[in-house]
C-alpha atoms as a PDB file:
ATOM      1  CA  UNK A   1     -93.333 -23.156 -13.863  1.00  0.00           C
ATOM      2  CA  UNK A   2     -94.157 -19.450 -13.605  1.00  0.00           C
ATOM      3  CA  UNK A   3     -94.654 -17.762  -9.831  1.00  0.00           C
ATOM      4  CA  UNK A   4     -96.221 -14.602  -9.015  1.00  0.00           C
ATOM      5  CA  UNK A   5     -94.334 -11.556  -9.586  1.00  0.00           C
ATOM      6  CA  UNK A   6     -91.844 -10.219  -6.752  1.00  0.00           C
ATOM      7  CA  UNK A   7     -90.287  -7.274  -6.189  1.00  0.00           C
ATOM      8  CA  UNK A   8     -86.346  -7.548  -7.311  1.00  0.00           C
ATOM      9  CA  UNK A   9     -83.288  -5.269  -7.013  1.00  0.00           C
ATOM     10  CA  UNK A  10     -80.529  -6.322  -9.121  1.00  0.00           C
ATOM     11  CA  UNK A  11     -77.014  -4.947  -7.845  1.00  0.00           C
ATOM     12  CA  UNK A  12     -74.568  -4.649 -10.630  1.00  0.00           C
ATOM     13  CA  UNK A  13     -77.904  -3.867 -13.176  1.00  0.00           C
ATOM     14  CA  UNK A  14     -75.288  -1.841 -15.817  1.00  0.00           C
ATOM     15  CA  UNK A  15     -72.897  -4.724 -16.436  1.00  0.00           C
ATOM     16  CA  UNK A  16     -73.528  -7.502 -18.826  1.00  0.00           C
ATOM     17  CA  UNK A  17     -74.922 -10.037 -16.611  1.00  0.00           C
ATOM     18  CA  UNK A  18     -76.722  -7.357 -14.938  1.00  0.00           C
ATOM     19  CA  UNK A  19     -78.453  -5.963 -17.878  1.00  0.00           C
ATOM     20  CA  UNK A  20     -79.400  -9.495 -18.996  1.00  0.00           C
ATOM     21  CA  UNK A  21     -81.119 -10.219 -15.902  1.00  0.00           C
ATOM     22  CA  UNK A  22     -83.107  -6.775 -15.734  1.00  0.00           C
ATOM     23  CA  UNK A  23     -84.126  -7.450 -19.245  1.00  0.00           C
ATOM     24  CA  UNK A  24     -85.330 -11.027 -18.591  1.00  0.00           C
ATOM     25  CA  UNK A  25     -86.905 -10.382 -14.984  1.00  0.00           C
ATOM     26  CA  UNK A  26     -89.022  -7.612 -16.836  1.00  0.00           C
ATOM     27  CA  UNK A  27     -89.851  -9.827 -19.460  1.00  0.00           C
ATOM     28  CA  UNK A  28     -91.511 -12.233 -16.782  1.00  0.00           C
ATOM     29  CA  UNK A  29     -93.579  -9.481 -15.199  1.00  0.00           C
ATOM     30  CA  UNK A  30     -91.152  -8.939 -11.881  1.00  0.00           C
ATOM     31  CA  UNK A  31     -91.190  -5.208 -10.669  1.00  0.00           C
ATOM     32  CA  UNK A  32     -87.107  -5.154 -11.162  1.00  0.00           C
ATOM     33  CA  UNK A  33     -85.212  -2.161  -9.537  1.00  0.00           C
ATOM     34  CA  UNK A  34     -81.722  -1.702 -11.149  1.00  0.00           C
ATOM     35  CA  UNK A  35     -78.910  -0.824  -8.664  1.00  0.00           C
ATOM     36  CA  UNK A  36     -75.627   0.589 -10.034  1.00  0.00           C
ATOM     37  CA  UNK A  37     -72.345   2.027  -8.738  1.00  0.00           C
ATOM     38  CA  UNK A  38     -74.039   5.711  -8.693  1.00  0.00           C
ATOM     39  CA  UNK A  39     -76.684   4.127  -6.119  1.00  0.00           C
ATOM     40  CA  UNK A  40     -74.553   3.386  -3.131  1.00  0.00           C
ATOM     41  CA  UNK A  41     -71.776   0.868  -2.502  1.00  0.00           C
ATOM     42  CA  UNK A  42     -72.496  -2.861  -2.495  1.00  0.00           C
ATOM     43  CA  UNK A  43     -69.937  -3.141  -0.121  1.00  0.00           C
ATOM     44  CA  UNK A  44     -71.409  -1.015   2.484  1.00  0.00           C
ATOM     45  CA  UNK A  45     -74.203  -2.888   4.306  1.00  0.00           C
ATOM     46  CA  UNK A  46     -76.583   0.154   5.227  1.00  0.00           C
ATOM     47  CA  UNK A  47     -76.183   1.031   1.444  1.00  0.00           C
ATOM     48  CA  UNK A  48     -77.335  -2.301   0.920  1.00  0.00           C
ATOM     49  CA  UNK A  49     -79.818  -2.122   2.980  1.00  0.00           C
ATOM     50  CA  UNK A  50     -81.783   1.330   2.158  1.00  0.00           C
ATOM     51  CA  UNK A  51     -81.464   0.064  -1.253  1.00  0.00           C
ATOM     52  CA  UNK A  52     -83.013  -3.127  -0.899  1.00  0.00           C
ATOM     53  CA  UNK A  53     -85.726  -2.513   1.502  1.00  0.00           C
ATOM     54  CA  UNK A  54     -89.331  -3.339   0.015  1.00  0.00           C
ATOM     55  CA  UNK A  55     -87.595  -6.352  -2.209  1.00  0.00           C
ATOM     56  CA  UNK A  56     -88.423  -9.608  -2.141  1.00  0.00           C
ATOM     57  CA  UNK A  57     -85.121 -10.543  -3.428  1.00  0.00           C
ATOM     58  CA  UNK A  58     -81.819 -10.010  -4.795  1.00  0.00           C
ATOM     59  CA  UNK A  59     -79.683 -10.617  -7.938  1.00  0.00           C
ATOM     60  CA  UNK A  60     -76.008  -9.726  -7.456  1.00  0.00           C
ATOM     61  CA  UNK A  61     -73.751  -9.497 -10.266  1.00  0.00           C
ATOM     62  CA  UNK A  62     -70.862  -6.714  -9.180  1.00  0.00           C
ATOM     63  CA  UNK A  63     -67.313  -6.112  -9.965  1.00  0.00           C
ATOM     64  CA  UNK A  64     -64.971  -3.248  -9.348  1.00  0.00           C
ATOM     65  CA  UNK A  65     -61.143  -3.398 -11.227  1.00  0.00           C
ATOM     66  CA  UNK A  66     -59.907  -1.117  -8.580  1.00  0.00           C
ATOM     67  CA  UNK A  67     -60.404  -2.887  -6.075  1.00  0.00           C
ATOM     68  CA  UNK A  68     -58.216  -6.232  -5.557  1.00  0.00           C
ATOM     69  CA  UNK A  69     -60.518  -9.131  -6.512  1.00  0.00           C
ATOM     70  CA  UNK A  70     -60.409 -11.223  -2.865  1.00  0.00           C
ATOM     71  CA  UNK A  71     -60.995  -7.732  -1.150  1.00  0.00           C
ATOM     72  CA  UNK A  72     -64.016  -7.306  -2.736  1.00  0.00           C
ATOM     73  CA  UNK A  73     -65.731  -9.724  -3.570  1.00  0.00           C
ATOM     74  CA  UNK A  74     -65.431 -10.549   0.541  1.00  0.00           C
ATOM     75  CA  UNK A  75     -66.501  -6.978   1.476  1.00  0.00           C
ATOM     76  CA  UNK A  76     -69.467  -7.299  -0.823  1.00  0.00           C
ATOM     77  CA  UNK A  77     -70.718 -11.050   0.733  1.00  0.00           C
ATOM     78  CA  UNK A  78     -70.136  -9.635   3.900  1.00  0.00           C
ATOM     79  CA  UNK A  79     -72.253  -6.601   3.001  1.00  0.00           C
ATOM     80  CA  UNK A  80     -75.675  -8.983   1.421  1.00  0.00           C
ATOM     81  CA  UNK A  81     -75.669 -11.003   4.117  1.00  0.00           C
ATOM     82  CA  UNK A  82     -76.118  -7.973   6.817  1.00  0.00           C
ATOM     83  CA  UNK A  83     -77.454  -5.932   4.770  1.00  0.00           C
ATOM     84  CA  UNK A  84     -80.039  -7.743   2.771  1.00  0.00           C
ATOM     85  CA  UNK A  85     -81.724  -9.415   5.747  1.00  0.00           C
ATOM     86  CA  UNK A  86     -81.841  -6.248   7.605  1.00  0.00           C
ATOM     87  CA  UNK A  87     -83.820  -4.540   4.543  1.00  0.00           C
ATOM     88  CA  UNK A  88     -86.296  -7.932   4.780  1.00  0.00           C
ATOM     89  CA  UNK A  89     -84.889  -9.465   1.537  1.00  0.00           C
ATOM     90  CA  UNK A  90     -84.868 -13.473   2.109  1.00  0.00           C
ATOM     91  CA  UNK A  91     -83.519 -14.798  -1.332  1.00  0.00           C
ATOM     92  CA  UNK A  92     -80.439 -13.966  -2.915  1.00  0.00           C
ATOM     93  CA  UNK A  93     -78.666 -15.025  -6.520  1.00  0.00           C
ATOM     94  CA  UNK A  94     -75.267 -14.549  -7.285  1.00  0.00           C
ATOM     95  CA  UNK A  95     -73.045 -14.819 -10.410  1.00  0.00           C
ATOM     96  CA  UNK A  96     -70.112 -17.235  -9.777  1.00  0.00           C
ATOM     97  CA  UNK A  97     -67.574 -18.715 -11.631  1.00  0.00           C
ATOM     98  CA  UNK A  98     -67.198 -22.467 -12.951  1.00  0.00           C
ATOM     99  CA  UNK A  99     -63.678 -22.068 -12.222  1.00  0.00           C
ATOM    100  CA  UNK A 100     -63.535 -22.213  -8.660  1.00  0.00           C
ATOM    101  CA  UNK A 101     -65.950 -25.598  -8.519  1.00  0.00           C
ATOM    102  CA  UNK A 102     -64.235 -28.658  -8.085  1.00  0.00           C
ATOM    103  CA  UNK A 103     -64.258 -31.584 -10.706  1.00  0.00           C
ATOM    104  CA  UNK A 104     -65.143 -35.012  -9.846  1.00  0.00           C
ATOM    105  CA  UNK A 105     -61.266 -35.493  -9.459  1.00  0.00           C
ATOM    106  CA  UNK A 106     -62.039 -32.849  -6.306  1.00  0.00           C
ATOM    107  CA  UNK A 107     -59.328 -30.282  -7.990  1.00  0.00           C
ATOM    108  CA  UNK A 108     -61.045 -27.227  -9.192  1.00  0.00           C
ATOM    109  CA  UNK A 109     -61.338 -26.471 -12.431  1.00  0.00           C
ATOM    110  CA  UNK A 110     -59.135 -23.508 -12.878  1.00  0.00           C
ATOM    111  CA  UNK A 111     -56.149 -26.105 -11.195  1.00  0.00           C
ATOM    112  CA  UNK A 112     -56.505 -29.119 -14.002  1.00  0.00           C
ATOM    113  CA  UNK A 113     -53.864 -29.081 -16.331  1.00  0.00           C
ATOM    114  CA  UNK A 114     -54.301 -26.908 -19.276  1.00  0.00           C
ATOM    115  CA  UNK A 115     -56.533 -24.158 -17.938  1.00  0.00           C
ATOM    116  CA  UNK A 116     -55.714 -20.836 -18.487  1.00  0.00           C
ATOM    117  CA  UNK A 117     -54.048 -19.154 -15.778  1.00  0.00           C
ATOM    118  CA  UNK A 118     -54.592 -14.992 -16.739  1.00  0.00           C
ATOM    119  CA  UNK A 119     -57.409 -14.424 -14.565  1.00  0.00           C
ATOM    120  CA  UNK A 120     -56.858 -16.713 -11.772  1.00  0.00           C
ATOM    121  CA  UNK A 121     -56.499 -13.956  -9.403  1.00  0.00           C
ATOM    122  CA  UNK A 122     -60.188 -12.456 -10.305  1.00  0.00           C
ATOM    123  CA  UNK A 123     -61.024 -16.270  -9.705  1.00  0.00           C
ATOM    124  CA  UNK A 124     -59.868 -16.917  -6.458  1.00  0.00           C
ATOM    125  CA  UNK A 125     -61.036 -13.582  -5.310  1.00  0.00           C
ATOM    126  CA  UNK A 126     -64.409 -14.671  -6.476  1.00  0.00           C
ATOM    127  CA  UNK A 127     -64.592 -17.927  -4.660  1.00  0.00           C
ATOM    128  CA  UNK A 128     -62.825 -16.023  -1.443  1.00  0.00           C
ATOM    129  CA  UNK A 129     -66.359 -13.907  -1.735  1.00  0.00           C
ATOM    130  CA  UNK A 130     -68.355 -17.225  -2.403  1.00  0.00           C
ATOM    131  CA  UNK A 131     -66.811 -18.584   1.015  1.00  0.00           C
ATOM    132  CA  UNK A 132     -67.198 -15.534   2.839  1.00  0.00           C
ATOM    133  CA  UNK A 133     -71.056 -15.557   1.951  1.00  0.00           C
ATOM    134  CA  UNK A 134     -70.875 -18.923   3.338  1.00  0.00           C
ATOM    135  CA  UNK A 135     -69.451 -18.069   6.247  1.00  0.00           C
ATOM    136  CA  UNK A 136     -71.641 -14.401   6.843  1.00  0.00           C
ATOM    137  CA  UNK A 137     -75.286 -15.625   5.706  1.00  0.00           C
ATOM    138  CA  UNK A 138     -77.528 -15.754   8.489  1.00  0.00           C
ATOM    139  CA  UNK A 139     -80.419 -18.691   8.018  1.00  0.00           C
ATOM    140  CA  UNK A 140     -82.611 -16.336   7.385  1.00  0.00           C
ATOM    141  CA  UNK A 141     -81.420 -15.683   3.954  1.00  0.00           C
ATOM    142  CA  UNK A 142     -81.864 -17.906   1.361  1.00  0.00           C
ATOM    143  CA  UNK A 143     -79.076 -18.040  -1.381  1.00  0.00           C
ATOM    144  CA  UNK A 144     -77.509 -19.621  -4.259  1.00  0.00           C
ATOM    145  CA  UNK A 145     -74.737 -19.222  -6.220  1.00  0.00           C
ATOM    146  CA  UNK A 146     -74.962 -19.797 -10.291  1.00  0.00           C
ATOM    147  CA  UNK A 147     -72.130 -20.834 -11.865  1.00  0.00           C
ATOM    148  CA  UNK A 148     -72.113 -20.648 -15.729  1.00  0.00           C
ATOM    149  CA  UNK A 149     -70.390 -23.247 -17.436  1.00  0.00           C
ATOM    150  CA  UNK A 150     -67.305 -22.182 -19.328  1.00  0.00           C
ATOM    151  CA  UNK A 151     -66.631 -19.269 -21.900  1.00  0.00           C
ATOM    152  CA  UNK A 152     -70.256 -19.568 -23.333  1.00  0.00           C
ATOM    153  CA  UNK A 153     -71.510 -17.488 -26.100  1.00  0.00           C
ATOM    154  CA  UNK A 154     -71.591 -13.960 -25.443  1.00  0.00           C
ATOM    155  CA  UNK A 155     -74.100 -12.968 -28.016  1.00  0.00           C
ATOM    156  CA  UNK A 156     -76.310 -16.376 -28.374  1.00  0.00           C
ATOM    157  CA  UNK A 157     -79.854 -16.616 -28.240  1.00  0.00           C
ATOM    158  CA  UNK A 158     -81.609 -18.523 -25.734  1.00  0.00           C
ATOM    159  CA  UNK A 159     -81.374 -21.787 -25.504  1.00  0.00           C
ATOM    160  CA  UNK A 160     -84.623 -23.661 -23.992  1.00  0.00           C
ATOM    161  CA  UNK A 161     -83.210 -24.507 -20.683  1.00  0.00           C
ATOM    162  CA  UNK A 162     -80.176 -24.899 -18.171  1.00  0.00           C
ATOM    163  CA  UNK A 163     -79.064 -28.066 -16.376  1.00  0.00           C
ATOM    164  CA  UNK A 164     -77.541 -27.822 -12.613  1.00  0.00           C
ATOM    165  CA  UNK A 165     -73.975 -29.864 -12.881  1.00  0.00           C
ATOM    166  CA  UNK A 166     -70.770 -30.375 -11.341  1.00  0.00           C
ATOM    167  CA  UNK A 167     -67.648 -29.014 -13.436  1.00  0.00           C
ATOM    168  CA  UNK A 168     -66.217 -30.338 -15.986  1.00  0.00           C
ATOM    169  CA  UNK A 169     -63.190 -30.124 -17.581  1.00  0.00           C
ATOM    170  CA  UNK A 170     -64.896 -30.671 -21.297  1.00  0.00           C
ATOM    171  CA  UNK A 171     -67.099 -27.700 -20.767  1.00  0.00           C
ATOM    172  CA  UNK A 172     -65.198 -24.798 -19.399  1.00  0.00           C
ATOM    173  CA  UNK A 173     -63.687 -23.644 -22.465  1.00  0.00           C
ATOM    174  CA  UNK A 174     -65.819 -23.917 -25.643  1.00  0.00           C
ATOM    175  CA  UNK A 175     -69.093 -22.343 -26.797  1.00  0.00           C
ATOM    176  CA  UNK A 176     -69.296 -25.776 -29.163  1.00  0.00           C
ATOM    177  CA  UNK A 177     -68.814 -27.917 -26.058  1.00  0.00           C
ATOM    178  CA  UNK A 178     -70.620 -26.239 -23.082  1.00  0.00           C
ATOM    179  CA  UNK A 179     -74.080 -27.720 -22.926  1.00  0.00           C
ATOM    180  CA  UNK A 180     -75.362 -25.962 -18.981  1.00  0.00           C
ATOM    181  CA  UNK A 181     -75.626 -22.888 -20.008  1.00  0.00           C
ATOM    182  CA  UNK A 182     -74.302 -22.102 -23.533  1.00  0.00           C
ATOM    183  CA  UNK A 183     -75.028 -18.116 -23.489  1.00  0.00           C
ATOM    184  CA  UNK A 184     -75.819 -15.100 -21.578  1.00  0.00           C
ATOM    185  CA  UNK A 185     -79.218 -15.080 -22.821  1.00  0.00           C
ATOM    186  CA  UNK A 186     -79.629 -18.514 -21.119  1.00  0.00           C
ATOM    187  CA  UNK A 187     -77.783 -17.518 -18.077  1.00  0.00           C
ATOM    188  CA  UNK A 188     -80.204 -14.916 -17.809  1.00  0.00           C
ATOM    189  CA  UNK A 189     -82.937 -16.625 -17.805  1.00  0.00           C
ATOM    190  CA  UNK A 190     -81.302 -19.081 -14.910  1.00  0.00           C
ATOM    191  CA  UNK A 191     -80.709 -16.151 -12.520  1.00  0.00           C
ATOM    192  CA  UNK A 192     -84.510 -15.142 -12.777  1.00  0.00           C
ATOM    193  CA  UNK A 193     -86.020 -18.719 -12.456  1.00  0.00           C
ATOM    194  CA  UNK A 194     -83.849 -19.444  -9.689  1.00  0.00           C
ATOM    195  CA  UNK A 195     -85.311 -16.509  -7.686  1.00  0.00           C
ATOM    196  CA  UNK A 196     -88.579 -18.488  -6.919  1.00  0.00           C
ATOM    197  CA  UNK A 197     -86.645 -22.348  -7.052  1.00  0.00           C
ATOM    198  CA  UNK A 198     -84.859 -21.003  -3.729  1.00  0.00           C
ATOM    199  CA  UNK A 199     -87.532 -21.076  -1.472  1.00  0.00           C
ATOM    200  CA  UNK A 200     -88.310 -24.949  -1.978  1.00  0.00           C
ATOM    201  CA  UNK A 201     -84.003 -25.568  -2.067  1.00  0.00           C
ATOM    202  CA  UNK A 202     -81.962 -25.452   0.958  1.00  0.00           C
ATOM    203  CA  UNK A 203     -80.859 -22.879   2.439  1.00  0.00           C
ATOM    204  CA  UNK A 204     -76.809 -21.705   2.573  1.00  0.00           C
ATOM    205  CA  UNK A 205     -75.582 -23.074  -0.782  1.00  0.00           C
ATOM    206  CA  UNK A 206     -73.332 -22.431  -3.638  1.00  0.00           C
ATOM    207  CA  UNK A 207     -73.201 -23.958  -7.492  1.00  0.00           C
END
């Protein structure tokens, strides 16, 4: 179901995810203000703030290789959730990783036997920022974390829809065998929709 159009800054608008979810916000008639490193540091909560004053919500999707990946991705939860609800902003997506969820065995992903180990420092770092978020979001703001399943399809087109599920080991590999969100264009289109879902969803998750 469509919602009237709001006002949304996307931080990290010149990455991959970031450019997807400019693209598709557009598409759907939001007023979409892309934020990128030139614009002020996402880890700097007045930055955060002057930039997303007059939003009615937020779409993170940052990363910096020079910094170490627990560093900041904490610095930058720390920074939304001061800075966001000082600039009025009350809903906030972020792009997370299926890695960090746990299974139904309760061991998270990226620890069940087989899964790749290369980037498991990027991961934790990422779930670090997740918990920090937790920990830093005032009530005020309304959040939610999108995990896409896997290493979907980098250049698929949409695919109709996106499920909500726990992790699974069968789907966090494959583009043949990940079925919640099987490509960026999809993923895309979850981070938009999402924007309006959070204000009838509680407040203070993560997916």
């Amino acid at each position: 179901m469509e919602t009237k159009s709001s006002r949304i800054i996307v931080f990290g608008a010149g990455g991959r995810v970031g450019r997807a979810a400019v693209a598709e916000a557009r598409r759907r008639g939001h007023e979409v203000t892309a934020a990128g490193r030139a614009d002020g540091k996402v880890t700097d909560p007045a930055a955060v703030a002057r930039l997303a004053t007059g939003h009615d919500a937020a779409i993170v999707a940052v990363y910096d290789p020079e910094v170490p990946a627990h560093e900041f991705f904490s610095a930058v939860a720390r920074a939304l959730a001061e800075g966001l609800p000082a600039a009025g902003v009350k809903r906030l997506v972020s792009v997370g990783l299926a890695s960090v969820l746990p299974t139904a065995s309760g061991d998270l992903l990226m620890d069940t036997p087989g899964y790749p180990q290369e980037w498991r420092e990027f991961r934790v770092g990422h779930g670090a920022g997740t918990e920090a978020l937790r920990a830093a979001a005032p009530d005020a703001l309304d959040w939610v974390v999108l995990s896409p399943a896997g290493d979907f399809d980098h250049q698929g087109e949409p695919s109709g829809g996106y499920a909500l599920a726990p992790a699974a080991e069968s789907a966090r590999l494959w583009p043949a065998v990940v079925a919640a969100m099987p490509s960026y264009a999809t993923y895309r289109t979850a981070t938009t929709r999402e924007i309006p879902l959070v204000l009838v969803t509680p407040a203070r998750r993560a997916r």
